[in-house]
Each structure stands twice: as structure tokens, then as C-alpha cells.
PDB file of N, CA and C in Angstrom:
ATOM      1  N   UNK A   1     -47.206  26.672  10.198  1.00  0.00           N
ATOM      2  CA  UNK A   1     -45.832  26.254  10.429  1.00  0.00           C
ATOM      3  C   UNK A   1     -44.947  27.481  10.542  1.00  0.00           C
ATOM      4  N   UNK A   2     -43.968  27.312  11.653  1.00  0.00           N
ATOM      5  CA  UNK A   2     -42.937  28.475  11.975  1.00  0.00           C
ATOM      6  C   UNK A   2     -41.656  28.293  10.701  1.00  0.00           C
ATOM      7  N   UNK A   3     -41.127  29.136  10.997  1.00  0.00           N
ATOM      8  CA  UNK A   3     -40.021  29.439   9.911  1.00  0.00           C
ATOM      9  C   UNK A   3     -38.466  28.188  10.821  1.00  0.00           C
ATOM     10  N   UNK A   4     -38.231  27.665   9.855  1.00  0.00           N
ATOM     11  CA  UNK A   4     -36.743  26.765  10.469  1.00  0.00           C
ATOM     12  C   UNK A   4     -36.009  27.218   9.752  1.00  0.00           C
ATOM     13  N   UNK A   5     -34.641  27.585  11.037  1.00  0.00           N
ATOM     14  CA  UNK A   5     -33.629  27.820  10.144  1.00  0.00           C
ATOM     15  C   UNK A   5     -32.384  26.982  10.732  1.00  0.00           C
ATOM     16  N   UNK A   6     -31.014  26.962  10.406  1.00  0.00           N
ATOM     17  CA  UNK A   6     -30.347  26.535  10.787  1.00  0.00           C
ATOM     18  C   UNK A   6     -28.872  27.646  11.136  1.00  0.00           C
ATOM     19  N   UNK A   7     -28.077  27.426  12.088  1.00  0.00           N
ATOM     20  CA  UNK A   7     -27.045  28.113  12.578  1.00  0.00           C
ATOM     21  C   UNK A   7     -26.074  27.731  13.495  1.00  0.00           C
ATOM     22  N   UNK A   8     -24.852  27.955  13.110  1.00  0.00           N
ATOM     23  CA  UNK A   8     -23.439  27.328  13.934  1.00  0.00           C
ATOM     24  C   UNK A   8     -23.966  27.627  15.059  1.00  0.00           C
ATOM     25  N   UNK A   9     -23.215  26.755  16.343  1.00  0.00           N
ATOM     26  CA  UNK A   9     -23.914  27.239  18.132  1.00  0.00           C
ATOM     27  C   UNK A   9     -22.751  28.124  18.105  1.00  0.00           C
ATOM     28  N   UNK A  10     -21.648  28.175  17.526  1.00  0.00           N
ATOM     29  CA  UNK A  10     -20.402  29.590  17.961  1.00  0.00           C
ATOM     30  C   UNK A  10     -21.311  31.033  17.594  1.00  0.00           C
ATOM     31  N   UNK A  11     -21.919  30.494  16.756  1.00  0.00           N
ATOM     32  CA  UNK A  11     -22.616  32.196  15.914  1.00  0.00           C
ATOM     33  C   UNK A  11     -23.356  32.468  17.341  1.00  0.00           C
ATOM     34  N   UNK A  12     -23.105  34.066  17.726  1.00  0.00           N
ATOM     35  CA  UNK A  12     -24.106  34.717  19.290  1.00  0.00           C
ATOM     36  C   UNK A  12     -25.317  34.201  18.674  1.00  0.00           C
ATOM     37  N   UNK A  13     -26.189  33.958  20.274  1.00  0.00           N
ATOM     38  CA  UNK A  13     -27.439  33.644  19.895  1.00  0.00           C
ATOM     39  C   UNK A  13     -28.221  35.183  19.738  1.00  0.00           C
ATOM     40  N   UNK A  14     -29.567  35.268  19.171  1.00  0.00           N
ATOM     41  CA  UNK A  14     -30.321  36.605  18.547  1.00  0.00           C
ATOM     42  C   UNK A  14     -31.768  35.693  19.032  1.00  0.00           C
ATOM     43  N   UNK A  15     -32.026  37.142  19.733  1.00  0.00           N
ATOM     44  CA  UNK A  15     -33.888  36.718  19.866  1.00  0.00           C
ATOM     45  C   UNK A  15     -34.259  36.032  18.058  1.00  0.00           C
ATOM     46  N   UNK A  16     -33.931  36.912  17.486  1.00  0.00           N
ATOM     47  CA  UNK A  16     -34.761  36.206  16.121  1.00  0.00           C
ATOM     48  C   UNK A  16     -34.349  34.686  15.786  1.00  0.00           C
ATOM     49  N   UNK A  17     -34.116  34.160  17.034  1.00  0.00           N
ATOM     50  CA  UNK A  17     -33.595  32.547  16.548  1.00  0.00           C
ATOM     51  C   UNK A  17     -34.661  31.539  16.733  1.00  0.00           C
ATOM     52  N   UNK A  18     -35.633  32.019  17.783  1.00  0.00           N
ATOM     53  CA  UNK A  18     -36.495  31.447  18.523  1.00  0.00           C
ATOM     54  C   UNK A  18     -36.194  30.439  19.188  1.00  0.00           C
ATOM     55  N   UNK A  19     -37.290  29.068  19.186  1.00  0.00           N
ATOM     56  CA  UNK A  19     -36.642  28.122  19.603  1.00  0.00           C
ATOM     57  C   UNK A  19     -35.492  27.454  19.238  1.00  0.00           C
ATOM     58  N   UNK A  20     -34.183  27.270  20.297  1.00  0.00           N
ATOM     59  CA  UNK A  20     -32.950  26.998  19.876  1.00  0.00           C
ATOM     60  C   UNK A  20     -32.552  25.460  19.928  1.00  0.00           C
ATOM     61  N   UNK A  21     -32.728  24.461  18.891  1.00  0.00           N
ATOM     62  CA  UNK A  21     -32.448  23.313  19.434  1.00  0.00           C
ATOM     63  C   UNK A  21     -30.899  22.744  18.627  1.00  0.00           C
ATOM     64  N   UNK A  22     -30.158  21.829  19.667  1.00  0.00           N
ATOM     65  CA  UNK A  22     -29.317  21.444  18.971  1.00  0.00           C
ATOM     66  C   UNK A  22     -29.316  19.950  18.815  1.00  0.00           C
ATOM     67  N   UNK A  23     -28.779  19.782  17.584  1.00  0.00           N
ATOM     68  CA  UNK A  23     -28.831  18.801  17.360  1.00  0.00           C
ATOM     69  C   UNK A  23     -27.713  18.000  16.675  1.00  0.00           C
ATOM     70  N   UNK A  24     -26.678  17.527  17.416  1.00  0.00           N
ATOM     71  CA  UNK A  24     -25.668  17.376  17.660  1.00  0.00           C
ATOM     72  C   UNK A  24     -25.683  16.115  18.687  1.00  0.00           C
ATOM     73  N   UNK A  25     -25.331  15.486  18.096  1.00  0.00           N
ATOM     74  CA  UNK A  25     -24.752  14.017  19.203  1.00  0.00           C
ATOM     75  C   UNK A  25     -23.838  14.492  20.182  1.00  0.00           C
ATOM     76  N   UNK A  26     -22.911  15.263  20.354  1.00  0.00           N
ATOM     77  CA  UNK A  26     -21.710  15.745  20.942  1.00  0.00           C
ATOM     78  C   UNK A  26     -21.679  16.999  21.289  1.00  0.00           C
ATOM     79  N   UNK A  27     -21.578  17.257  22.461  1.00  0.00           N
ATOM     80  CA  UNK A  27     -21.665  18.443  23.283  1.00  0.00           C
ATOM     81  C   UNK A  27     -20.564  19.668  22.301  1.00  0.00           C
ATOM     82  N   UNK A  28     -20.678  20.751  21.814  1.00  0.00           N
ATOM     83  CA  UNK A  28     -19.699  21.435  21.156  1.00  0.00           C
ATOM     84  C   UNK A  28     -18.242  21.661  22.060  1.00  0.00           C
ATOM     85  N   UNK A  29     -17.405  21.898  21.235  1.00  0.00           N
ATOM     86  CA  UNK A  29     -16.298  22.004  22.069  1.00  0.00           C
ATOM     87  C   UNK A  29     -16.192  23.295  22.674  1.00  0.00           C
ATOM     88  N   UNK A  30     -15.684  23.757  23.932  1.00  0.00           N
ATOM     89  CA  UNK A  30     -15.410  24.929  23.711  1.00  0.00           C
ATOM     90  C   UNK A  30     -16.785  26.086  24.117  1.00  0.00           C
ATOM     91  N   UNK A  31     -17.923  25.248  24.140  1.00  0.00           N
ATOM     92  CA  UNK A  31     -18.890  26.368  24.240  1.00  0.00           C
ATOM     93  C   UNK A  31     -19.644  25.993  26.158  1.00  0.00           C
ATOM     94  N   UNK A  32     -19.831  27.191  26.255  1.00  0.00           N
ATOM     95  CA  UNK A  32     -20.563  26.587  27.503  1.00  0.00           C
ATOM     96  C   UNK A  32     -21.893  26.406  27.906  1.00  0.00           C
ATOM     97  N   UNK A  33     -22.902  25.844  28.653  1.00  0.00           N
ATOM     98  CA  UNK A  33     -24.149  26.126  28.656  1.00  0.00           C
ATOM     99  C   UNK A  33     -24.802  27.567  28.369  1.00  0.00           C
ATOM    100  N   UNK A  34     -23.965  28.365  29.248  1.00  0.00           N
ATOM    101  CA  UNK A  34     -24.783  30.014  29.290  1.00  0.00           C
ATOM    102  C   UNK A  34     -24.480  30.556  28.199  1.00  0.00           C
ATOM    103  N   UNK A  35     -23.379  30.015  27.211  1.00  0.00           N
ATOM    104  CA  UNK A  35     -23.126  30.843  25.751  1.00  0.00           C
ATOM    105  C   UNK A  35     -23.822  29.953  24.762  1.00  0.00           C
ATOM    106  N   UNK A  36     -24.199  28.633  24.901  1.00  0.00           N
ATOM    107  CA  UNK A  36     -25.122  28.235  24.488  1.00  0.00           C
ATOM    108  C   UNK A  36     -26.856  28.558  23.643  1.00  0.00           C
ATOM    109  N   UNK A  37     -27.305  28.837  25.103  1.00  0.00           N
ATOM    110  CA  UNK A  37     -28.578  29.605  25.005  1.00  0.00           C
ATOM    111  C   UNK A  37     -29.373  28.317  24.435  1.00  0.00           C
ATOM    112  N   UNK A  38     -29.314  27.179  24.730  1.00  0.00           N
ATOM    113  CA  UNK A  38     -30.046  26.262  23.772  1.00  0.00           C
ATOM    114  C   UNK A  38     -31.454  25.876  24.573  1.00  0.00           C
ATOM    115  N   UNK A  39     -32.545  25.595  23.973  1.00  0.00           N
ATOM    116  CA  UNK A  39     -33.475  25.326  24.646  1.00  0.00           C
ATOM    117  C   UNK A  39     -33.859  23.766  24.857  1.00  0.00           C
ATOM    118  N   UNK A  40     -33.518  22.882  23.744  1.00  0.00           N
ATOM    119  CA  UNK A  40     -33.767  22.227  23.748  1.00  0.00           C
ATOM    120  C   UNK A  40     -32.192  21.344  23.204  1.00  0.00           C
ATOM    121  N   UNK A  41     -31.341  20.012  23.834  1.00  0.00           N
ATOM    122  CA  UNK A  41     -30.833  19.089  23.033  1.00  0.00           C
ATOM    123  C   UNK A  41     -31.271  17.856  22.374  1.00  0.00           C
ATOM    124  N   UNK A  42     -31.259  17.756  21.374  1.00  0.00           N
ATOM    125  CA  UNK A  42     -32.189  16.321  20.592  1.00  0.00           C
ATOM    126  C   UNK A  42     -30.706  15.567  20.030  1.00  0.00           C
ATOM    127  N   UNK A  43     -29.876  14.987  20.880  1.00  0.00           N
ATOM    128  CA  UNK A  43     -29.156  13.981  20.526  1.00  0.00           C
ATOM    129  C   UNK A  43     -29.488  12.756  19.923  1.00  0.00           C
ATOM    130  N   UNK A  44     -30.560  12.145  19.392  1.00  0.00           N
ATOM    131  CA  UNK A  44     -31.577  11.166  19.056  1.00  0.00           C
ATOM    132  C   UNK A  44     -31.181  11.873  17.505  1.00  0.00           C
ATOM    133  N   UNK A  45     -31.579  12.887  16.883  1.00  0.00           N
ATOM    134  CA  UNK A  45     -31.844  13.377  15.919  1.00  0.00           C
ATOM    135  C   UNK A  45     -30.716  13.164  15.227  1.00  0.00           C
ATOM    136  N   UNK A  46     -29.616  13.593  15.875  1.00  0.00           N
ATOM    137  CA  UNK A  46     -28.107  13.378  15.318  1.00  0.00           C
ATOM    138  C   UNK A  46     -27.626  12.264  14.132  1.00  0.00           C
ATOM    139  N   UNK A  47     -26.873  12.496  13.452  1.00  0.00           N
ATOM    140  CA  UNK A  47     -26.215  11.452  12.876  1.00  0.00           C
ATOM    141  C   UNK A  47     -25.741   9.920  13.305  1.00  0.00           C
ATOM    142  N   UNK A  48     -25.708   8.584  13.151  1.00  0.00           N
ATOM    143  CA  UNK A  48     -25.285   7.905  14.769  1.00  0.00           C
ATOM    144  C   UNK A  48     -23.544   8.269  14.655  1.00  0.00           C
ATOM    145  N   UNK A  49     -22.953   7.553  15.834  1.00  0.00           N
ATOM    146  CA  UNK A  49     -21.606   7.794  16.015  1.00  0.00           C
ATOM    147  C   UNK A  49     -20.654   7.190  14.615  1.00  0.00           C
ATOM    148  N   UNK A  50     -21.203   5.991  14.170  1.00  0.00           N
ATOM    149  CA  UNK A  50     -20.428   4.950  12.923  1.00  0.00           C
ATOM    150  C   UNK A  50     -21.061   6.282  11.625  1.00  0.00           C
ATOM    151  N   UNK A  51     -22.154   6.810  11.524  1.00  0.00           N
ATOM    152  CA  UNK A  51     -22.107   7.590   9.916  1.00  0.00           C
ATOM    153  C   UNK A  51     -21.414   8.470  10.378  1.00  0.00           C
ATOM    154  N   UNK A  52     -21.154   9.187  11.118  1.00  0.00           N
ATOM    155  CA  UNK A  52     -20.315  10.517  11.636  1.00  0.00           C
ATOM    156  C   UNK A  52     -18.850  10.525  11.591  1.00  0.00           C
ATOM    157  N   UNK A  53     -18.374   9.592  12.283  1.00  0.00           N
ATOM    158  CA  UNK A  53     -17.274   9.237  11.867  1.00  0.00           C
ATOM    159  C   UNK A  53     -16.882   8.770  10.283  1.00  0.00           C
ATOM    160  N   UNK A  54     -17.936   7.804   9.722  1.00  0.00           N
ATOM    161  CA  UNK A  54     -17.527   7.730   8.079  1.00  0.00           C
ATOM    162  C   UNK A  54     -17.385   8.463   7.508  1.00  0.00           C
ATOM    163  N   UNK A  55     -18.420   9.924   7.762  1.00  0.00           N
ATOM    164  CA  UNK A  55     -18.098  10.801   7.019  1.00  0.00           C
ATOM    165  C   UNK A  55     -17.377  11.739   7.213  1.00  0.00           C
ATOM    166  N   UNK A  56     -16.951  11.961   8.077  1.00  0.00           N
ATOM    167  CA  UNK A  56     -15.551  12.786   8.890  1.00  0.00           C
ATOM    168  C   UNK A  56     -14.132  11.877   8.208  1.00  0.00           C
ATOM    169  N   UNK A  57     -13.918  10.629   7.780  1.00  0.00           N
ATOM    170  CA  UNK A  57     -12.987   9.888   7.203  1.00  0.00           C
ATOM    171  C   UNK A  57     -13.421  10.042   5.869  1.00  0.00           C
ATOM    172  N   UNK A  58     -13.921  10.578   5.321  1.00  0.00           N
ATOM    173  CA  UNK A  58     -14.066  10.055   3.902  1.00  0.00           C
ATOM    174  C   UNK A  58     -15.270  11.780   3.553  1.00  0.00           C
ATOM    175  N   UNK A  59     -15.073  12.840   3.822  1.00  0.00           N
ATOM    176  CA  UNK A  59     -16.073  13.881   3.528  1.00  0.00           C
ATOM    177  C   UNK A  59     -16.011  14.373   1.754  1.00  0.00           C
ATOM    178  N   UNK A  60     -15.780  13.509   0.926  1.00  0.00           N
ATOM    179  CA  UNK A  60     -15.958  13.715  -0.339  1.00  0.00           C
ATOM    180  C   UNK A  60     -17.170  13.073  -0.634  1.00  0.00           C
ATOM    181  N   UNK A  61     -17.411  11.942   0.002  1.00  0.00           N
ATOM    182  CA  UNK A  61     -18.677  10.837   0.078  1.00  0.00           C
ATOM    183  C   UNK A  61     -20.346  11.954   0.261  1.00  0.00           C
ATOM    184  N   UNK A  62     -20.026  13.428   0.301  1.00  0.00           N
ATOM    185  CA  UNK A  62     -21.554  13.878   0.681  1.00  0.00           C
ATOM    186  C   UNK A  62     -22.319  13.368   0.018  1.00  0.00           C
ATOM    187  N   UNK A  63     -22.729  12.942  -0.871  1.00  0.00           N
ATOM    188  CA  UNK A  63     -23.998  11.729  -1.567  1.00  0.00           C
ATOM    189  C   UNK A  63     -24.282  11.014  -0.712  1.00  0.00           C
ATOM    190  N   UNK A  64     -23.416   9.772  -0.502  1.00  0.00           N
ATOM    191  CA  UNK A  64     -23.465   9.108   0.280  1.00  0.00           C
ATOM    192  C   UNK A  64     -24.111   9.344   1.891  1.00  0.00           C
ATOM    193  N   UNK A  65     -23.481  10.085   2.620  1.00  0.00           N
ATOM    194  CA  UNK A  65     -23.724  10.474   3.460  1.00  0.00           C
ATOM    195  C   UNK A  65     -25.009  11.078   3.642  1.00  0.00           C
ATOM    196  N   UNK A  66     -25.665  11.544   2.633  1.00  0.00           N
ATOM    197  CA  UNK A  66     -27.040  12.511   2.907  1.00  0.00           C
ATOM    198  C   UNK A  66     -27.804  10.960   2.811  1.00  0.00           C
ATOM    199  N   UNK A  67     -27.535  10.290   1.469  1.00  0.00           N
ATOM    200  CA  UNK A  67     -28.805   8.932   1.768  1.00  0.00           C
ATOM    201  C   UNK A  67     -28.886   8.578   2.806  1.00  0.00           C
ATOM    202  N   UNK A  68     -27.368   7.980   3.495  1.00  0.00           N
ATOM    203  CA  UNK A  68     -27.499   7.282   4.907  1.00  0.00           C
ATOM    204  C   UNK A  68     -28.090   7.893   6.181  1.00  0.00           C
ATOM    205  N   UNK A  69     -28.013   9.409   6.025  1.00  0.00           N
ATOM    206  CA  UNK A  69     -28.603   9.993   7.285  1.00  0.00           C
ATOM    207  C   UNK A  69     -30.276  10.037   7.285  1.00  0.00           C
ATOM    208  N   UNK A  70     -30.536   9.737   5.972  1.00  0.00           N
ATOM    209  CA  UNK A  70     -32.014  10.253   5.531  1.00  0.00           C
ATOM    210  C   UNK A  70     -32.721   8.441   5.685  1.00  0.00           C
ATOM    211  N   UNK A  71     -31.856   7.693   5.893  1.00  0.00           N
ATOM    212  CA  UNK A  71     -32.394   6.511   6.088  1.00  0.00           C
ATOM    213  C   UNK A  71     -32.399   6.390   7.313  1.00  0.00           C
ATOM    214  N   UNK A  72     -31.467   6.393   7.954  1.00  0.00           N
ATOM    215  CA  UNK A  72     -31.135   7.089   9.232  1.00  0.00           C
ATOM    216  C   UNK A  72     -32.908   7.717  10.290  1.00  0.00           C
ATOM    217  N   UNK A  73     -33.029   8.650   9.458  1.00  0.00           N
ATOM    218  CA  UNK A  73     -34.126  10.139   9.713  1.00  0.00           C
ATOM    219  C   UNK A  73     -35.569   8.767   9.977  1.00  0.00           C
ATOM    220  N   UNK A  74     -35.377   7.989   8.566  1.00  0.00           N
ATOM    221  CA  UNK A  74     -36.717   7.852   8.391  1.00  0.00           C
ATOM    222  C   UNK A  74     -36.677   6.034   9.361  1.00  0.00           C
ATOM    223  N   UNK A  75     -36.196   6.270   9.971  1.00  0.00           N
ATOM    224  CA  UNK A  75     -35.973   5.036  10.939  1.00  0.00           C
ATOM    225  C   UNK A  75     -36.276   5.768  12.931  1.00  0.00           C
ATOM    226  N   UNK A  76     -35.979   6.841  12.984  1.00  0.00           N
ATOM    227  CA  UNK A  76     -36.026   7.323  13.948  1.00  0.00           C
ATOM    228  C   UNK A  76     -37.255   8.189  14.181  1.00  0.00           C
ATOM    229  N   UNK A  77     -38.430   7.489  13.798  1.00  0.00           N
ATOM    230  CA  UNK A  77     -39.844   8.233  13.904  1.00  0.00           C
ATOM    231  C   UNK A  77     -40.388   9.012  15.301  1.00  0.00           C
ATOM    232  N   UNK A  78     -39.865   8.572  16.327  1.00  0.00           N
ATOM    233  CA  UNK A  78     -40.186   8.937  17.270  1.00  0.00           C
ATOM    234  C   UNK A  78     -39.395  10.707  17.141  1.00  0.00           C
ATOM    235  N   UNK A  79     -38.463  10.869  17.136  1.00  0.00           N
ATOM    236  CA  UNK A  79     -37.519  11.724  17.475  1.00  0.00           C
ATOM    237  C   UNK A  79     -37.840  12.938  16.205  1.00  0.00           C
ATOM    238  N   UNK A  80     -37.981  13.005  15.335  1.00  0.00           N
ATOM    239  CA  UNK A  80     -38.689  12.996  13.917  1.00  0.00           C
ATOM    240  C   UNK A  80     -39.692  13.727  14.433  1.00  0.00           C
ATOM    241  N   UNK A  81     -40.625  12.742  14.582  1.00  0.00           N
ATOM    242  CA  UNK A  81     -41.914  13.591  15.061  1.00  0.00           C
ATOM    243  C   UNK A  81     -42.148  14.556  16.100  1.00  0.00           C
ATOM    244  N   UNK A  82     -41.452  14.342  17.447  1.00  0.00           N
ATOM    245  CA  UNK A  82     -40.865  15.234  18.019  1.00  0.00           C
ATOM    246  C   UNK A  82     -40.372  16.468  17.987  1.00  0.00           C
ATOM    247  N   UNK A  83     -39.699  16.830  16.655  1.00  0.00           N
ATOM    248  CA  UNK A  83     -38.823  17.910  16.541  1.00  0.00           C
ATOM    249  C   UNK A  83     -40.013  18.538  15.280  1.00  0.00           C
ATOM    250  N   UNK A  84     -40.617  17.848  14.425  1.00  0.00           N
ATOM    251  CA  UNK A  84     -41.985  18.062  13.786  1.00  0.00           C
ATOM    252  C   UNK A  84     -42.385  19.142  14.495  1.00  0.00           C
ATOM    253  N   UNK A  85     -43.297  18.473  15.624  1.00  0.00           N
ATOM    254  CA  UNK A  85     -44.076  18.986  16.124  1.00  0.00           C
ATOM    255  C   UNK A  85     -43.910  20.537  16.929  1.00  0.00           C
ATOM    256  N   UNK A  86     -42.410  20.564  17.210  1.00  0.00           N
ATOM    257  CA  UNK A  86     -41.870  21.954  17.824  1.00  0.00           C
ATOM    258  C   UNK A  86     -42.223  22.915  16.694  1.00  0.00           C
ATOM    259  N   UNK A  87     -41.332  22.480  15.643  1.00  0.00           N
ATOM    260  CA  UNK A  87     -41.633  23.057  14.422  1.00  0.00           C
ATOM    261  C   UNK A  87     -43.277  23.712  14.250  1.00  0.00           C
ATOM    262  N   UNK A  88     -44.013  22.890  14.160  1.00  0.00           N
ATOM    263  CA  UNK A  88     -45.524  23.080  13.639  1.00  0.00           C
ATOM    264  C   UNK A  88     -46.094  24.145  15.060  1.00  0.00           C
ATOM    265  N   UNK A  89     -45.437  24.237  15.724  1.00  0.00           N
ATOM    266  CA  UNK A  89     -45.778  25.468  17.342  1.00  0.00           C
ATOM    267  C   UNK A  89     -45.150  26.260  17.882  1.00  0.00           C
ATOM    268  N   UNK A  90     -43.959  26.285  17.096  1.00  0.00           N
ATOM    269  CA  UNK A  90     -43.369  27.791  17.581  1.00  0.00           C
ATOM    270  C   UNK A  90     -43.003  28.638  15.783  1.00  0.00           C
ATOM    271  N   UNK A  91     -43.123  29.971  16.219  1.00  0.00           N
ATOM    272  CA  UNK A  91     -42.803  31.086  15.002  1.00  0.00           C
ATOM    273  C   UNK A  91     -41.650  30.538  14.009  1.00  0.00           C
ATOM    274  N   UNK A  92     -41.007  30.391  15.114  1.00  0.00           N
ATOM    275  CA  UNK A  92     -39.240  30.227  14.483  1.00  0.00           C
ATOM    276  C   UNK A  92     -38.699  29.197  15.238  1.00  0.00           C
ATOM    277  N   UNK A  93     -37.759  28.237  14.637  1.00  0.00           N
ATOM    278  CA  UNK A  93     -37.330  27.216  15.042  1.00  0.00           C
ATOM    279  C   UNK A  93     -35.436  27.357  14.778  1.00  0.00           C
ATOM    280  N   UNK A  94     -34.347  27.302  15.504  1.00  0.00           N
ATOM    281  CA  UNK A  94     -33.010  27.196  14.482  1.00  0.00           C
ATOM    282  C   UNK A  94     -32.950  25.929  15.185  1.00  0.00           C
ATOM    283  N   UNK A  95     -32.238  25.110  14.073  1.00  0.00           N
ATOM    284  CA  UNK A  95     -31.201  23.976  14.712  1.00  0.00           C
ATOM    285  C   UNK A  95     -29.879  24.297  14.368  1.00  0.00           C
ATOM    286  N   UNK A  96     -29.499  24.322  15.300  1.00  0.00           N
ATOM    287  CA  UNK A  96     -27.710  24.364  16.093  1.00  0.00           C
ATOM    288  C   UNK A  96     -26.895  22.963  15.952  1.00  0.00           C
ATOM    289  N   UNK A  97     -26.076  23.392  14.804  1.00  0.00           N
ATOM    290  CA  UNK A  97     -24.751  22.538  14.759  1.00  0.00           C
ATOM    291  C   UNK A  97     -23.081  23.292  15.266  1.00  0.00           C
ATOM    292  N   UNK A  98     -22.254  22.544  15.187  1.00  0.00           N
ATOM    293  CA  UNK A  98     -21.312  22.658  15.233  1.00  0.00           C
ATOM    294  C   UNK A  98     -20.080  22.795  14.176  1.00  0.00           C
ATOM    295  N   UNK A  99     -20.084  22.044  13.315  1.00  0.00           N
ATOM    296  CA  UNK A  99     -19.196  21.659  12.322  1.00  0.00           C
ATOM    297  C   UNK A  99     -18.914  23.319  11.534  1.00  0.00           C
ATOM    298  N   UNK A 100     -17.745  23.205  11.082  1.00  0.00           N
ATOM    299  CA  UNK A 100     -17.360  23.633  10.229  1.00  0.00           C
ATOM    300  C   UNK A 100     -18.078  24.422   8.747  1.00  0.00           C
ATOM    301  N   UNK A 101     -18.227  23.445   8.125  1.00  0.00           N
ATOM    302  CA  UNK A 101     -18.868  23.828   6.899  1.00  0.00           C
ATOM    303  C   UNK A 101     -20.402  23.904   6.863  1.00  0.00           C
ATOM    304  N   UNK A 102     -20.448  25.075   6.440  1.00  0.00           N
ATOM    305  CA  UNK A 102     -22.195  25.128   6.711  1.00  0.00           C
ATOM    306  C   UNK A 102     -22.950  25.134   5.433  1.00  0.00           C
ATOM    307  N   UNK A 103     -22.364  24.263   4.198  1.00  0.00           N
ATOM    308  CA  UNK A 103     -23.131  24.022   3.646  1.00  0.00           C
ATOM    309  C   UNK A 103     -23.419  22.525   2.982  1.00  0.00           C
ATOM    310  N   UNK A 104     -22.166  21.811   3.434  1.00  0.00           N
ATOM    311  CA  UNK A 104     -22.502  20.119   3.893  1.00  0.00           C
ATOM    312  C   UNK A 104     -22.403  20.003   5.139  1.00  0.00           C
ATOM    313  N   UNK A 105     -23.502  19.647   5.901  1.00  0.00           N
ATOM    314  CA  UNK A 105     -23.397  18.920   7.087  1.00  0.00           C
ATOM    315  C   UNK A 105     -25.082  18.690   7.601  1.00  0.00           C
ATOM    316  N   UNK A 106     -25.235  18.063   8.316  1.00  0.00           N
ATOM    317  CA  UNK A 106     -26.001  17.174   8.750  1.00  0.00           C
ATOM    318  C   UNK A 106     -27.264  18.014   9.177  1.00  0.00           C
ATOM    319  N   UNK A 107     -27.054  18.966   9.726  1.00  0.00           N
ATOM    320  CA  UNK A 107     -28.254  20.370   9.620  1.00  0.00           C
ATOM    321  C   UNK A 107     -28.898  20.375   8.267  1.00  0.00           C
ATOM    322  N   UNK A 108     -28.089  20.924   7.662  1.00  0.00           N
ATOM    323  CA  UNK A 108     -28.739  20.563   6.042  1.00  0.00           C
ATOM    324  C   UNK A 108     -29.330  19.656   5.322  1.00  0.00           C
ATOM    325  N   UNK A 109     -29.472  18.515   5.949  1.00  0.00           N
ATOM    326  CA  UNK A 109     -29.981  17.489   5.469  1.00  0.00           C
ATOM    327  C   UNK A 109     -31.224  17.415   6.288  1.00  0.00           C
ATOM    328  N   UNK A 110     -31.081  17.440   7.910  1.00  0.00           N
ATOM    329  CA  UNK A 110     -32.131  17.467   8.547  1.00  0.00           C
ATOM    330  C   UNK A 110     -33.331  18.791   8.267  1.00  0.00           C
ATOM    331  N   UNK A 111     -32.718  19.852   7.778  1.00  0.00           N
ATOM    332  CA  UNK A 111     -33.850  20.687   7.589  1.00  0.00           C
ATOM    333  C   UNK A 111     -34.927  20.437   6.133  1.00  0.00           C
ATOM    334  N   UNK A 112     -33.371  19.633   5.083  1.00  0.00           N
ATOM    335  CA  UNK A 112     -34.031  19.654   4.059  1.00  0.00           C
ATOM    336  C   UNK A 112     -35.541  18.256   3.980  1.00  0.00           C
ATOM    337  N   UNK A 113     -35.399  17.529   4.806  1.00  0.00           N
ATOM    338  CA  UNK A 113     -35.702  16.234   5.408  1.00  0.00           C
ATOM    339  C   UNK A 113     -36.989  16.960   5.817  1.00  0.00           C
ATOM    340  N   UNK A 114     -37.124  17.207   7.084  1.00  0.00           N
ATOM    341  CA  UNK A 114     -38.443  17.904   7.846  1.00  0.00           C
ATOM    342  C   UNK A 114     -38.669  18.670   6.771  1.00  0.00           C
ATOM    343  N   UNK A 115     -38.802  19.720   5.932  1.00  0.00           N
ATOM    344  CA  UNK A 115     -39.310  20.684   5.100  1.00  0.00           C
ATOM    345  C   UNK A 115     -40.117  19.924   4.536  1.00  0.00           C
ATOM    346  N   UNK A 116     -39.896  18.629   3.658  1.00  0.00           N
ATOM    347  CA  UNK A 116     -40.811  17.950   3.256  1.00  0.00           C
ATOM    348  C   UNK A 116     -41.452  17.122   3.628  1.00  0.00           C
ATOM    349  N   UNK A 117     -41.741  16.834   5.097  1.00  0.00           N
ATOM    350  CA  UNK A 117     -42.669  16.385   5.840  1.00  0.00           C
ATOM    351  C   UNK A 117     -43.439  16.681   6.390  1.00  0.00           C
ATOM    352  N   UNK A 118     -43.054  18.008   6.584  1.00  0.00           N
ATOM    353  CA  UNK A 118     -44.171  19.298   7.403  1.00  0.00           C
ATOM    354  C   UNK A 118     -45.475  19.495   6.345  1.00  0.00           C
TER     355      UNK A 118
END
């Protein structure tokens, strides 16, 4: 298994990122394909539009929010396994968010999620 990490899509991309996937329901604002650099988009993986918004209205709820995405995770097997499997074949993997805070948000849950499935 390659190393996953996670990183804002504003942060420049770095060879040491490897495969770049984002995973983000919503195109970032502001950024463009070529500043991008993304290799792959997994909109599937994302949060759906109704938890995203709940928790954008209510972001004290992070408890909450990590169960629902992780029920979420374990409902979307196809997409899951998918992003698995990149994982299990390339060196290095980042997933690319957007948001703000980089130490609640939905990256964080998804890495912590796959780590223990791999």
C-alpha cells in the first residue's frame, strides 16, 4: 500500500503528491483545470449535497457529521472500492479538498475511513 495523504487543491501541486484525486462534489471555486493538476475527480466519494449543507448550517455538529458520512462511505461500495484500489497501486495517493479547515472536514474522515479498510 502507497502512502495517502490529504491536501487543500489551493495548496501548489508537488510531484511528491502523486496521484491527485479530488474529492469534492463541487468543482472548487476559483481554481482552474491547469492549476488544478488533478488526475482523477471522484464526485461519488463526496459527502451527498443534504449532509454538506447540514453541516455547513450547523458545523459544531462534527460528531455528527463524521457518523453520517461514514454511513454514507459504507453505503457507497462501489466508489469505496474504487478509490481502494488506486490506493493499493500507486506510491502516493493525496485527496484534494477544498474547504477551509483542514482539520474537520470530510477528507479527514475519508482518509481516516479507507486507512482502516486497506
Amino acid at each position: 500500500m502507497g502512502e495517502l495523504r490529504i491536501k487543500r487543491i489551493y495548496n501548489p501541486a508537488e510531484k511528491t503528491d502523486g496521484l491527485r484525486i479530488l474529492v469534492d462534489r463541487l468543482w472548487p471555486r476559483g481554481v482552474t483545470k491547469d492549476r488544478a493538476q488533478i488526475d482523477r475527480w471522484m464526485k461519488d466519494i463526496a459527502p451527498s449535497t443534504e449532509l454538506r449543507k447540514q453541516y455547513h448550517a450547523n458545523p459544531q455538529n462534527w460528531a455528527e457529521f463524521q457518523h453520517n458520512y461514514i454511513a454514507e462511505l459504507q453505503q457507497s461500495k462501489e466508489a469505496v472500492n474504487e478509490l481502494a484500489e488506486l490506493i493499493k497501486t500507486h506510491d502516493t495517493v493525496t485527496l484534494l479538498y477544498s474547504v477551509h479547515d483542514e482539520h474537520q472536514n470530510h477528507a479527514v474522515v475519508l482518509k481516516d475511513f479507507l486507512l482502516t479498510m486497506i
